[in-house]
C-alpha atoms as a PDB file:
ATOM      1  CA  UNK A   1      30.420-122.792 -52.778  1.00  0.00           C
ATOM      2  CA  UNK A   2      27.213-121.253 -54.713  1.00  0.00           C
ATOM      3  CA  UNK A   3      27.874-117.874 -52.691  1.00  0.00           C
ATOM      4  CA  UNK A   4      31.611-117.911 -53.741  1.00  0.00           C
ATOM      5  CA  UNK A   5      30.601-118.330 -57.588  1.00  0.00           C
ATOM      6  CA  UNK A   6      28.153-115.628 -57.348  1.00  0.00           C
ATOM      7  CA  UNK A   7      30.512-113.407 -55.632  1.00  0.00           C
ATOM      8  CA  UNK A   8      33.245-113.955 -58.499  1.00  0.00           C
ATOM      9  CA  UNK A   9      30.982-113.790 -61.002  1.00  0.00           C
ATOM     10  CA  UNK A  10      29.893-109.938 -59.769  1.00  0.00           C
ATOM     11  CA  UNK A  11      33.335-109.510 -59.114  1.00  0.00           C
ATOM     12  CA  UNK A  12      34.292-110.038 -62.801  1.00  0.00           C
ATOM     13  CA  UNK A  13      31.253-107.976 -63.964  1.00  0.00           C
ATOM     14  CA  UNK A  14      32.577-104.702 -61.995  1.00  0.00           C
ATOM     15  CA  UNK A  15      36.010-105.121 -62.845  1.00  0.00           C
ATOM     16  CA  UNK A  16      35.055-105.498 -66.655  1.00  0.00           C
ATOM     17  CA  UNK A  17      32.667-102.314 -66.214  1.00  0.00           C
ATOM     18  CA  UNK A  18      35.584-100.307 -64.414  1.00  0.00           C
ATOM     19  CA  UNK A  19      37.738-101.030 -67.184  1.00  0.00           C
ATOM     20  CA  UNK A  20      35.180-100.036 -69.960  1.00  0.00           C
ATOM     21  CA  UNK A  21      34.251 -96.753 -68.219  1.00  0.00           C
ATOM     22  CA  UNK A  22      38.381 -95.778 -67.932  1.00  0.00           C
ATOM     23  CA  UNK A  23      39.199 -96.794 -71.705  1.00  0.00           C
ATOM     24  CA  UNK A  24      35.807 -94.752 -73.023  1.00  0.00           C
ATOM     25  CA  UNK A  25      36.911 -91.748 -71.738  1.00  0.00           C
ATOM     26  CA  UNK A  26      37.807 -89.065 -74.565  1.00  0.00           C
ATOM     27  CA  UNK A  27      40.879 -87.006 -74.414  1.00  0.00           C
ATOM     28  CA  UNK A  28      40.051 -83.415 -74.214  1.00  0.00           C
ATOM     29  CA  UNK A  29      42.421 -82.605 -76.718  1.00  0.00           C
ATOM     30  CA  UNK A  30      40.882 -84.787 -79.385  1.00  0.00           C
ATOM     31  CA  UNK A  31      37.348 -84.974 -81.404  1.00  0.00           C
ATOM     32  CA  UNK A  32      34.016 -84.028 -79.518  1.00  0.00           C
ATOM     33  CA  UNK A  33      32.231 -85.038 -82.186  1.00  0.00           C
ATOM     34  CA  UNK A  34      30.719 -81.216 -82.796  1.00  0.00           C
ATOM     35  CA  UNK A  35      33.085 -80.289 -85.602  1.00  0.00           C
ATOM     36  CA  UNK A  36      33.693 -77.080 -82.998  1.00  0.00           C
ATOM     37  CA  UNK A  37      36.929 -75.598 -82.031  1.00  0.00           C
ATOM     38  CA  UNK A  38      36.977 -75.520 -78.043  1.00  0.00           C
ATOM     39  CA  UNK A  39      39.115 -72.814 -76.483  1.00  0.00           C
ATOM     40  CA  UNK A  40      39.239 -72.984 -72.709  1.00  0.00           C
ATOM     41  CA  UNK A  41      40.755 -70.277 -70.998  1.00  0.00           C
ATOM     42  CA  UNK A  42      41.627 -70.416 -67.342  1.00  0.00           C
ATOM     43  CA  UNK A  43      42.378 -67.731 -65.225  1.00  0.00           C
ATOM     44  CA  UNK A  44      45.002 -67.789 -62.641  1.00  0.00           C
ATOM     45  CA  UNK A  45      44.737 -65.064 -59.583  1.00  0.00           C
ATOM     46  CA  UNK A  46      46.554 -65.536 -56.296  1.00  0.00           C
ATOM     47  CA  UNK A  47      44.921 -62.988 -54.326  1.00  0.00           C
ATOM     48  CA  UNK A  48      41.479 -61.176 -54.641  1.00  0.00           C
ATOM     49  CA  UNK A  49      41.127 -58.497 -57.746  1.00  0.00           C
ATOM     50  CA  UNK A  50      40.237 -54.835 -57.547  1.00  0.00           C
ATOM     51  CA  UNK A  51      37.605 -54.615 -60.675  1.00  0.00           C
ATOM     52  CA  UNK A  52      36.641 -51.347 -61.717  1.00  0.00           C
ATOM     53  CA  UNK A  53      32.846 -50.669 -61.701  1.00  0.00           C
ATOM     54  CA  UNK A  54      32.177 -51.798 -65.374  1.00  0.00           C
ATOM     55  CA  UNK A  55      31.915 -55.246 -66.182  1.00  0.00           C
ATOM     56  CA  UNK A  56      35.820 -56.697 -67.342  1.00  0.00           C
ATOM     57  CA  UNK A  57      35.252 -59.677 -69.985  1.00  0.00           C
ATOM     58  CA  UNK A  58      37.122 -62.583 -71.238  1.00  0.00           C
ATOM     59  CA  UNK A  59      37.563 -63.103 -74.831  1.00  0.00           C
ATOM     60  CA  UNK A  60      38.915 -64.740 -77.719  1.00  0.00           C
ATOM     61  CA  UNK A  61      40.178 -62.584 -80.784  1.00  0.00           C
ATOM     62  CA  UNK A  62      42.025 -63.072 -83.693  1.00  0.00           C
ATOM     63  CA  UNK A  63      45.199 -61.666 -85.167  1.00  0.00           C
ATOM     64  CA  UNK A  64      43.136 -58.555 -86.082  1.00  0.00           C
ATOM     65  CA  UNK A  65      41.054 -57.796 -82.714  1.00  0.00           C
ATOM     66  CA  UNK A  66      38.141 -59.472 -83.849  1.00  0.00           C
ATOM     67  CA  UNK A  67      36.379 -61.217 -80.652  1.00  0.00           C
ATOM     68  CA  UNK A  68      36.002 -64.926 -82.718  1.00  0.00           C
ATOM     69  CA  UNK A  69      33.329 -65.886 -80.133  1.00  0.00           C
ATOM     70  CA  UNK A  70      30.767 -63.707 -78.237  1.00  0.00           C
ATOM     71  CA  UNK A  71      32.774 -62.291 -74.927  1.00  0.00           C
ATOM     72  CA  UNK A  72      32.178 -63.553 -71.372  1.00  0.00           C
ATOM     73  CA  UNK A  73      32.008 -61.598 -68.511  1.00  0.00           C
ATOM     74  CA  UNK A  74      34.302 -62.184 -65.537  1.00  0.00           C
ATOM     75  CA  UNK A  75      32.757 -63.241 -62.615  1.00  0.00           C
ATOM     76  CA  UNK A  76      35.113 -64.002 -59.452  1.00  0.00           C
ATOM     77  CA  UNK A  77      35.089 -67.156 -58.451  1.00  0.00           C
ATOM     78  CA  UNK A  78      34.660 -68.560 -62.119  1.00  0.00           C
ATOM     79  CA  UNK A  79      38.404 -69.446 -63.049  1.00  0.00           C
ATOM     80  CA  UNK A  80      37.032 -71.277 -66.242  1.00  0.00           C
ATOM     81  CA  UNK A  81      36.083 -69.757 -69.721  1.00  0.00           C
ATOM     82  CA  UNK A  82      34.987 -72.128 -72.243  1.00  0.00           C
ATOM     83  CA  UNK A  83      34.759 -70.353 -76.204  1.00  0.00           C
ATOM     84  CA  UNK A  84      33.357 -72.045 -78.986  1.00  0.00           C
ATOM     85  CA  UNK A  85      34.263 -71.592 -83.338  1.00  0.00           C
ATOM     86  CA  UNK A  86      33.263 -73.503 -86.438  1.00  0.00           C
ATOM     87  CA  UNK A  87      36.311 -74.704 -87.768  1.00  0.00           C
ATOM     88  CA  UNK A  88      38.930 -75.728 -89.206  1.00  0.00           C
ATOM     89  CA  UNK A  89      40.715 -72.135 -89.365  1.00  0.00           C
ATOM     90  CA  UNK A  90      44.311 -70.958 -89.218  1.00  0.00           C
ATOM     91  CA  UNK A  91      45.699 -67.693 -87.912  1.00  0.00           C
ATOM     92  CA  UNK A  92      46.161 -66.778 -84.345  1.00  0.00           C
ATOM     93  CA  UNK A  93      43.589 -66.763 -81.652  1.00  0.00           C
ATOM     94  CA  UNK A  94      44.685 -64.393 -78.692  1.00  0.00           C
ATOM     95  CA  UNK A  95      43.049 -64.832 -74.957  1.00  0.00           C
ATOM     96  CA  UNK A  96      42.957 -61.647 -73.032  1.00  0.00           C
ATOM     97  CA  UNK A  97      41.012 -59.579 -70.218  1.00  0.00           C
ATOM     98  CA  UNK A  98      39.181 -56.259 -71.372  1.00  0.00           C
ATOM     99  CA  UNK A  99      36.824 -53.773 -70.596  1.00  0.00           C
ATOM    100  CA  UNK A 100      33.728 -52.515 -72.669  1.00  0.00           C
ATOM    101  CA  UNK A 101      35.159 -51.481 -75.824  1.00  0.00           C
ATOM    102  CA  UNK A 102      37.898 -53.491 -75.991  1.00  0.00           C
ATOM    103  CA  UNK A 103      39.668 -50.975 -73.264  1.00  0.00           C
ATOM    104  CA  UNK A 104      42.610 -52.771 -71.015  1.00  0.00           C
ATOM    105  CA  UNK A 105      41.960 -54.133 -67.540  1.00  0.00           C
ATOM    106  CA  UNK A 106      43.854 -51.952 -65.188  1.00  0.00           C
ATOM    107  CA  UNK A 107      44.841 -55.240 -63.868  1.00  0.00           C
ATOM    108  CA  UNK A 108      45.898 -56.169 -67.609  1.00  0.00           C
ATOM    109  CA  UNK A 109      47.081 -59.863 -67.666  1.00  0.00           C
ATOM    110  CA  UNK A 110      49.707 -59.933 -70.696  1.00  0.00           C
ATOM    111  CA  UNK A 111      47.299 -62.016 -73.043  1.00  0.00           C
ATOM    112  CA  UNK A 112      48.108 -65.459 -73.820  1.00  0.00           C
ATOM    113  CA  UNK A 113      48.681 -65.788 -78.014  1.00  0.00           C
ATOM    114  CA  UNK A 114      48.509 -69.123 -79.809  1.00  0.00           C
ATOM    115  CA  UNK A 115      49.414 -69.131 -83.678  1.00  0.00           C
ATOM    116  CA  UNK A 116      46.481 -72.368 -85.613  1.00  0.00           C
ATOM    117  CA  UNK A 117      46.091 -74.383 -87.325  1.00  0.00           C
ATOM    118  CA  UNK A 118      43.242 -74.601 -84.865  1.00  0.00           C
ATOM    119  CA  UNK A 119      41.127 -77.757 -85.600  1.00  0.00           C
ATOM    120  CA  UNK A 120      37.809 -79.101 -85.516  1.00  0.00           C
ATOM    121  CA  UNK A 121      37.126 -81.002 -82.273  1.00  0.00           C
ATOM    122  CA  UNK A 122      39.878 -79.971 -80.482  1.00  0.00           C
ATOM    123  CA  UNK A 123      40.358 -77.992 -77.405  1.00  0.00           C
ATOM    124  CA  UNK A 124      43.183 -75.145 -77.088  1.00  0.00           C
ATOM    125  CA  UNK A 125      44.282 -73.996 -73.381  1.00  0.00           C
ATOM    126  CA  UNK A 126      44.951 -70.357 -72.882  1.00  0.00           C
ATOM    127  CA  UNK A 127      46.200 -68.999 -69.415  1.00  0.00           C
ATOM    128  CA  UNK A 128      45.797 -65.320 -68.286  1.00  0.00           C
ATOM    129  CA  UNK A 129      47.588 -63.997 -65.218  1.00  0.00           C
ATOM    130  CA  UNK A 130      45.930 -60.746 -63.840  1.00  0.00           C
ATOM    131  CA  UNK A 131      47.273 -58.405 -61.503  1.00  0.00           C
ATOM    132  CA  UNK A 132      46.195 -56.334 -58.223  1.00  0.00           C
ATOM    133  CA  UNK A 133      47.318 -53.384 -60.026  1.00  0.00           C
ATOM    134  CA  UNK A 134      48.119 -52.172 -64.016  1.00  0.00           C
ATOM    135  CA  UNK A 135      51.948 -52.995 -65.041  1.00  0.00           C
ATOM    136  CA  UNK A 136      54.401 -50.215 -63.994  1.00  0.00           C
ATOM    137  CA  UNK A 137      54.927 -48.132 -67.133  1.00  0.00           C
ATOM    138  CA  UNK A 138      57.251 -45.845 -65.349  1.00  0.00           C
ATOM    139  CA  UNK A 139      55.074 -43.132 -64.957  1.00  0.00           C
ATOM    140  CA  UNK A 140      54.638 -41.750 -61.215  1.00  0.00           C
ATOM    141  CA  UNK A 141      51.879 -39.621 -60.158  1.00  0.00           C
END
């Protein structure tokens, strides 16, 4: 009888530990407590780029082409780019693949444009697409 208390008793104390470790979990949409804005862009290929010699980056402008955050380069393998900004700020924040000098990836993923207000605390999703080969622009050499 001693061994069955003991038993429910530990039972109780995971199940009430379980519990608190699921409800404290933070929504990655809400505050992180750095007063930062978060953007995470993720990168979505379904077969294996051709990259050009130079380095291709990910990066975050806004609505005039200014990066908002220092550029990352791409690395294959690493589908995850995370960007940080002191905010709050409105405007529009514009996720996009480049090469050095702000030149377009040959395999140019259309860049993925959110219009703010982007808050403090909060995380913004941006999805780029890229491409075995530069879009068609009709031209044929």
């Amino acid at each position: 009888m001693k061994t069955l208390k003991i038993f429910a008793v530990l039972s109780l104390a995971l199940i009430f530990i379980g519990v608190t470790a699921v409800c404290s979990k933070t929504n990655p949409n809400t505050d992180n407590g750095s007063g930062m804005i978060k953007y995470q862009v993720n990168v979505h290929s379904t077969s294996p780029l051709v990259l050009p010699p130079e380095p291709v980056y990910v990066v975050i402008t806004d609505e005039n082409g200014n990066p908002v955050a220092r550029p990352q380069v791409f690395t294959p393998g690493t589908w995850i780019y995370t960007f940080g900004e002191a905010g709050p700020v409105k405007g529009v924040r514009e996720a996009r693949m480049v090469l050095p000098g702000g030149r377009i990836f040959p395999g140019y993923p259309y860049p993925d444009i959110q219009k703010g207000p982007f808050l403090s605390g909060h995380t913004y999703l941006f999805n780029l697409y890229p491409v075995d080969q530069p879009p068609d622009n009709g031209n044929e050499n």
